[in-house]
Protein backbone atom coordinates (compact mmCIF):
# COMPACT_ATOMS: atom_id res chain seq x y z
CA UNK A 1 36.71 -5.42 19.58
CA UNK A 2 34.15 -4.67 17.07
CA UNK A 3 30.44 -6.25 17.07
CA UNK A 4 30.58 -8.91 13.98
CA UNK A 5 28.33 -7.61 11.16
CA UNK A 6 24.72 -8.72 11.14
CA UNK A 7 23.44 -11.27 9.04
CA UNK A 8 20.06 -10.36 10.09
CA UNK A 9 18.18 -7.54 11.15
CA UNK A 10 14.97 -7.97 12.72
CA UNK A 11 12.11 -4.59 12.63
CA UNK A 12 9.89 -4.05 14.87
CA UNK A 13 6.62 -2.43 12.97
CA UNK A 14 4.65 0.43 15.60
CA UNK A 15 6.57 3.86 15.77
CA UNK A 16 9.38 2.21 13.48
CA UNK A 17 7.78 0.69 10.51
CA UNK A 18 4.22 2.30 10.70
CA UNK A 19 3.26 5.99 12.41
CA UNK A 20 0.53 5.07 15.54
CA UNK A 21 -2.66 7.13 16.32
CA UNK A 22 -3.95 4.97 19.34
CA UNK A 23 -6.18 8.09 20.23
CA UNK A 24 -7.93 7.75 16.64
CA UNK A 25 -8.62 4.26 17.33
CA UNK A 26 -9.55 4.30 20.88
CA UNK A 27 -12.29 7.61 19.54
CA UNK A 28 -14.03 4.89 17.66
CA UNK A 29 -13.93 2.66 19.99
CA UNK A 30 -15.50 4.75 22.25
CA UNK A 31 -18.38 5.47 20.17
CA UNK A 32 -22.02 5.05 22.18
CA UNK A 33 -19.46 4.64 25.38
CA UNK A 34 -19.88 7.43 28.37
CA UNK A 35 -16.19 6.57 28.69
CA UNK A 36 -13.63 8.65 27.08
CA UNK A 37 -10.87 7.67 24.97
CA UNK A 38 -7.95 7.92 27.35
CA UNK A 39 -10.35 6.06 29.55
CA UNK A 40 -11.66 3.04 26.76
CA UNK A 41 -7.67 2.53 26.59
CA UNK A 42 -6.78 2.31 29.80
CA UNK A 43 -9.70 -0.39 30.44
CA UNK A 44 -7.77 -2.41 27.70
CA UNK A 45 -4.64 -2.23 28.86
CA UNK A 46 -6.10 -3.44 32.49
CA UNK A 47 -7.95 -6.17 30.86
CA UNK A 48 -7.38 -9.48 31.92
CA UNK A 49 -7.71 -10.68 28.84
CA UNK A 50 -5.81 -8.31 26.89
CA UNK A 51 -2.08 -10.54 26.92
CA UNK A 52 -4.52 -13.30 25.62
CA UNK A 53 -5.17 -11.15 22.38
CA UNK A 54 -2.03 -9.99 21.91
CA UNK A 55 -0.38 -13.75 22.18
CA UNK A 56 -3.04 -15.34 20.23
CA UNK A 57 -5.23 -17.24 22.45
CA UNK A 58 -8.67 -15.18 21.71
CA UNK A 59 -10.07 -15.19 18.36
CA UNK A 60 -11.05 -12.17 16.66
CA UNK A 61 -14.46 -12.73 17.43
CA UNK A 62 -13.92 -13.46 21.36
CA UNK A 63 -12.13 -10.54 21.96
CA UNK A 64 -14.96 -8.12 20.59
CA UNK A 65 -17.24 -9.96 22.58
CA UNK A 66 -15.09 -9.13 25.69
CA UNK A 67 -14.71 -5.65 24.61
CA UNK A 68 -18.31 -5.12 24.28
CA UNK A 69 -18.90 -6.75 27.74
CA UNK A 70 -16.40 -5.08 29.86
CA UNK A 71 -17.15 -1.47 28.18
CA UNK A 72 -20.75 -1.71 26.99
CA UNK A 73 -19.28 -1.15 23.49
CA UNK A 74 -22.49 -1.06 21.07
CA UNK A 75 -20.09 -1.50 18.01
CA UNK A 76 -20.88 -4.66 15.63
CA UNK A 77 -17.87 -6.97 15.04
CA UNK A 78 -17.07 -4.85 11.62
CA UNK A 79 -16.87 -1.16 13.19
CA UNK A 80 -15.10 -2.65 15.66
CA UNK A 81 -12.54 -3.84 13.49
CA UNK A 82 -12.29 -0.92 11.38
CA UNK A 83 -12.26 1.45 14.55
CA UNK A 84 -9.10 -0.98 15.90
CA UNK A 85 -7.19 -0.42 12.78
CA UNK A 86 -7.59 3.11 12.75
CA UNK A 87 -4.57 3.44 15.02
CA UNK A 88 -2.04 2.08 12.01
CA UNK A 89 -1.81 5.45 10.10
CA UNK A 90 -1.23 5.20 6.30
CA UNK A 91 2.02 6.48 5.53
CA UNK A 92 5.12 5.00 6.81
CA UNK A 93 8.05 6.17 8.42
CA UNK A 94 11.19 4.39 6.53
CA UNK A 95 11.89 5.33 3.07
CA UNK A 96 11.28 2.28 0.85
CA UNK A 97 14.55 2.69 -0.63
CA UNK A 98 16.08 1.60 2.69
CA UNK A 99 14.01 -1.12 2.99
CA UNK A 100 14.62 -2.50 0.02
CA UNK A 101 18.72 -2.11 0.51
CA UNK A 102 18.55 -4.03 3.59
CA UNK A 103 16.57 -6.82 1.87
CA UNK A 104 19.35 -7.03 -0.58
CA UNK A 105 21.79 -7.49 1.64
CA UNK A 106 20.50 -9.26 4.61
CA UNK A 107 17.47 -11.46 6.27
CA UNK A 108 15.16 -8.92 7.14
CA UNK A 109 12.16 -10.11 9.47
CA UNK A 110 9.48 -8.44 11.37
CA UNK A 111 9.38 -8.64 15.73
CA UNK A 112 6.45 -7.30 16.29
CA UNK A 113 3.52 -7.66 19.35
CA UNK A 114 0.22 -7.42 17.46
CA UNK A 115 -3.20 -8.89 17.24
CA UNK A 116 -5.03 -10.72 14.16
CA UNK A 117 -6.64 -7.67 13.33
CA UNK A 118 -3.42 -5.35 13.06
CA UNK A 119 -1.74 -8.12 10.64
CA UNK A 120 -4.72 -8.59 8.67
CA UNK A 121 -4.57 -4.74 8.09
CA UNK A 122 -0.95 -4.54 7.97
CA UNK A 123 -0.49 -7.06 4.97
CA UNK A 124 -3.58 -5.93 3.09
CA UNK A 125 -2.74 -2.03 2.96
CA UNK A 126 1.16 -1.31 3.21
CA UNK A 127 3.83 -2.51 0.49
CA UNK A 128 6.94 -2.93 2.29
CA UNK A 129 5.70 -5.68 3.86
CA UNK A 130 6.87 -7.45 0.95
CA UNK A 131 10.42 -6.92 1.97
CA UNK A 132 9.93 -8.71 5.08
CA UNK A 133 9.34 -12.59 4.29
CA UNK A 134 10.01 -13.40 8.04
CA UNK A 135 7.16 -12.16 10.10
CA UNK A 136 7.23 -13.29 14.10
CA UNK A 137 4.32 -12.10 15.54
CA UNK A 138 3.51 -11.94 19.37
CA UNK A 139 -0.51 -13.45 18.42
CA UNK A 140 1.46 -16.29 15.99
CA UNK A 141 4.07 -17.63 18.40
CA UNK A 142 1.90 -17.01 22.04
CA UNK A 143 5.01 -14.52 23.25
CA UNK A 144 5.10 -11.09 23.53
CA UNK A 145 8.55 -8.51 23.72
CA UNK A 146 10.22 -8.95 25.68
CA UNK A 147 9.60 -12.55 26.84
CA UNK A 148 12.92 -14.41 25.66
CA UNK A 149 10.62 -17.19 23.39
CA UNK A 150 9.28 -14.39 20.54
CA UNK A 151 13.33 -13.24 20.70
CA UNK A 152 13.93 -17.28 20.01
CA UNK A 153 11.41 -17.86 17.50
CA UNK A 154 12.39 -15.05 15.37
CA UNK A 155 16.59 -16.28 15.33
CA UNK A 156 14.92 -19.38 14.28
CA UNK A 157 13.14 -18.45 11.59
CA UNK A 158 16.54 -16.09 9.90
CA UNK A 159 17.93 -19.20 11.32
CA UNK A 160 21.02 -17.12 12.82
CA UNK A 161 22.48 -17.37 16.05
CA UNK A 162 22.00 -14.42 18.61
CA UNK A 163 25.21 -12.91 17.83
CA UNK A 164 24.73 -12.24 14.36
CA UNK A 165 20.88 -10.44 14.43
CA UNK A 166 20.40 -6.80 14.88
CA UNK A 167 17.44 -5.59 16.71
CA UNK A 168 15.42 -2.40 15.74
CA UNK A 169 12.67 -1.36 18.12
CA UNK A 170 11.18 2.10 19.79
CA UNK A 171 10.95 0.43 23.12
CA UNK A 172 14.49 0.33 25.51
CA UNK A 173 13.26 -2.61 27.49
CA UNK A 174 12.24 -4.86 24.07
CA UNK A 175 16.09 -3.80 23.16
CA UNK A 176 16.85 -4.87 26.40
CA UNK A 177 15.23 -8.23 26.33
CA UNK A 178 17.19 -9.49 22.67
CA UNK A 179 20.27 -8.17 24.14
CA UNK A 180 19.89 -10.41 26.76
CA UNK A 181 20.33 -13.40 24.40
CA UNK A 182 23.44 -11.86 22.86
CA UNK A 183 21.67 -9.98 20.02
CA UNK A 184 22.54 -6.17 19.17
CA UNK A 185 20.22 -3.41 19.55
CA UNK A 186 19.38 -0.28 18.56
CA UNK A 187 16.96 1.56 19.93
CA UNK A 188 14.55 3.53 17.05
CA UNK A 189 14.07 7.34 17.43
CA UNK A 190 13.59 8.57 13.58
CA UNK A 191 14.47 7.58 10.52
CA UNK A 192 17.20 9.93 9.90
CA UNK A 193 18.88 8.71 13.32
CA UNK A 194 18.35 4.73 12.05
CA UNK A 195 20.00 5.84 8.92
CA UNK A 196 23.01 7.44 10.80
CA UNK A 197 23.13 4.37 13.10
CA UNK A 198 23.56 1.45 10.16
CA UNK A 199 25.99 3.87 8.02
CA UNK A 200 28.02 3.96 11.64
CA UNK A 201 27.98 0.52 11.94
CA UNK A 202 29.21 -0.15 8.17
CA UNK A 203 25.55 -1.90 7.03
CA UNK A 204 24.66 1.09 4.27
């Protein structure tokens, strides 16, 4: 039996929506460190405070004071920012074209774990956000992928049922976790393979 067509499809934005340098970003982070990059990144990744920023309970502000704390960062609170944003690279990876078909034609939202900073950024400098009215993100709704509740709040906002959103993310276990509320999946590789993948399942 055939999967019923999508009345939404749900994005997620890094390495679908938006090419990722973390090693630019985590460069100028680095700066007046001893640490290296691969090094500044894995102390945020072991921070204990680092699911706080991503699910929205540190302010801007908090978290660069943590940052500079825990790595002796010497950056003020504007290089910081600017240095953080320098992993979202300028030119995206999904023809607008497409976009803008699936906008026509369905609820298209954004599923994305992010920080303040990243959105800021996001909605300031790239266009096709406009194509995306929905936008769940992990620091908005306190959830990150692939906790069932950002899954939840995102079917609430196309308000859709699980069975009628498709899910588009680079990441097999965030796939994993909407599919485990009855969502479909697919899991991004390139554009051209996305492309192939909707046309397959009738939605271009």
């Amino acid at each position: 039996m055939p999967a019923p067509r999508p009345s939404a499809i749900l994005f997620d934005i890094g390495r679908v929506l938006v090419r990722l340098d973390i090693s630019a970003a985590m460069a100028g982070l680095a700066t007046g460190s001893t640490m290296s990059s691969q090094e500044v990144w894995a102390a945020i990744e072991s921070h204990p405070r680092w699911r706080d920023w991503q699910e929205g309970r540190l302010s801007p502000h908090e978290w660069h004071r943590q940052f500079g704390q825990r790595l002796g960062s010497v950056l003020d609170f504007e290089a910081f920012r600017a240095a953080w944003n320098a992993a979202l690279l300028p030119e995206p990876i999904l023809p607008d074209a497409l976009l803008q078909q699936l906008a026509r034609s369905y609820r298209v939202a954004l599923v994305s774990n992010t920080d303040p900073f990243h959105v800021a950024h996001l909605e300031a400098n790239f266009p096709f956000m406009g194509h995306f009215p929905l936008r769940i993100y992990s620091c908005a709704v306190g959830s990150c992928k692939p906790d069932p509740l950002i899954y939840k709040e995102a079917l609430r906002a196309c308000r859709v049922q699980a069975q009628e959103a498709l899910f588009i993310d680079d990441l097999a276990e965030n796939i994993a976790g909407a599919e485990r509320l009855g969502m479909a999946g697919i899991v991004f590789e390139s554009a051209s393979q996305l492309e192939r993948e909707l046309a397959a399942r009738g939605l271009l």
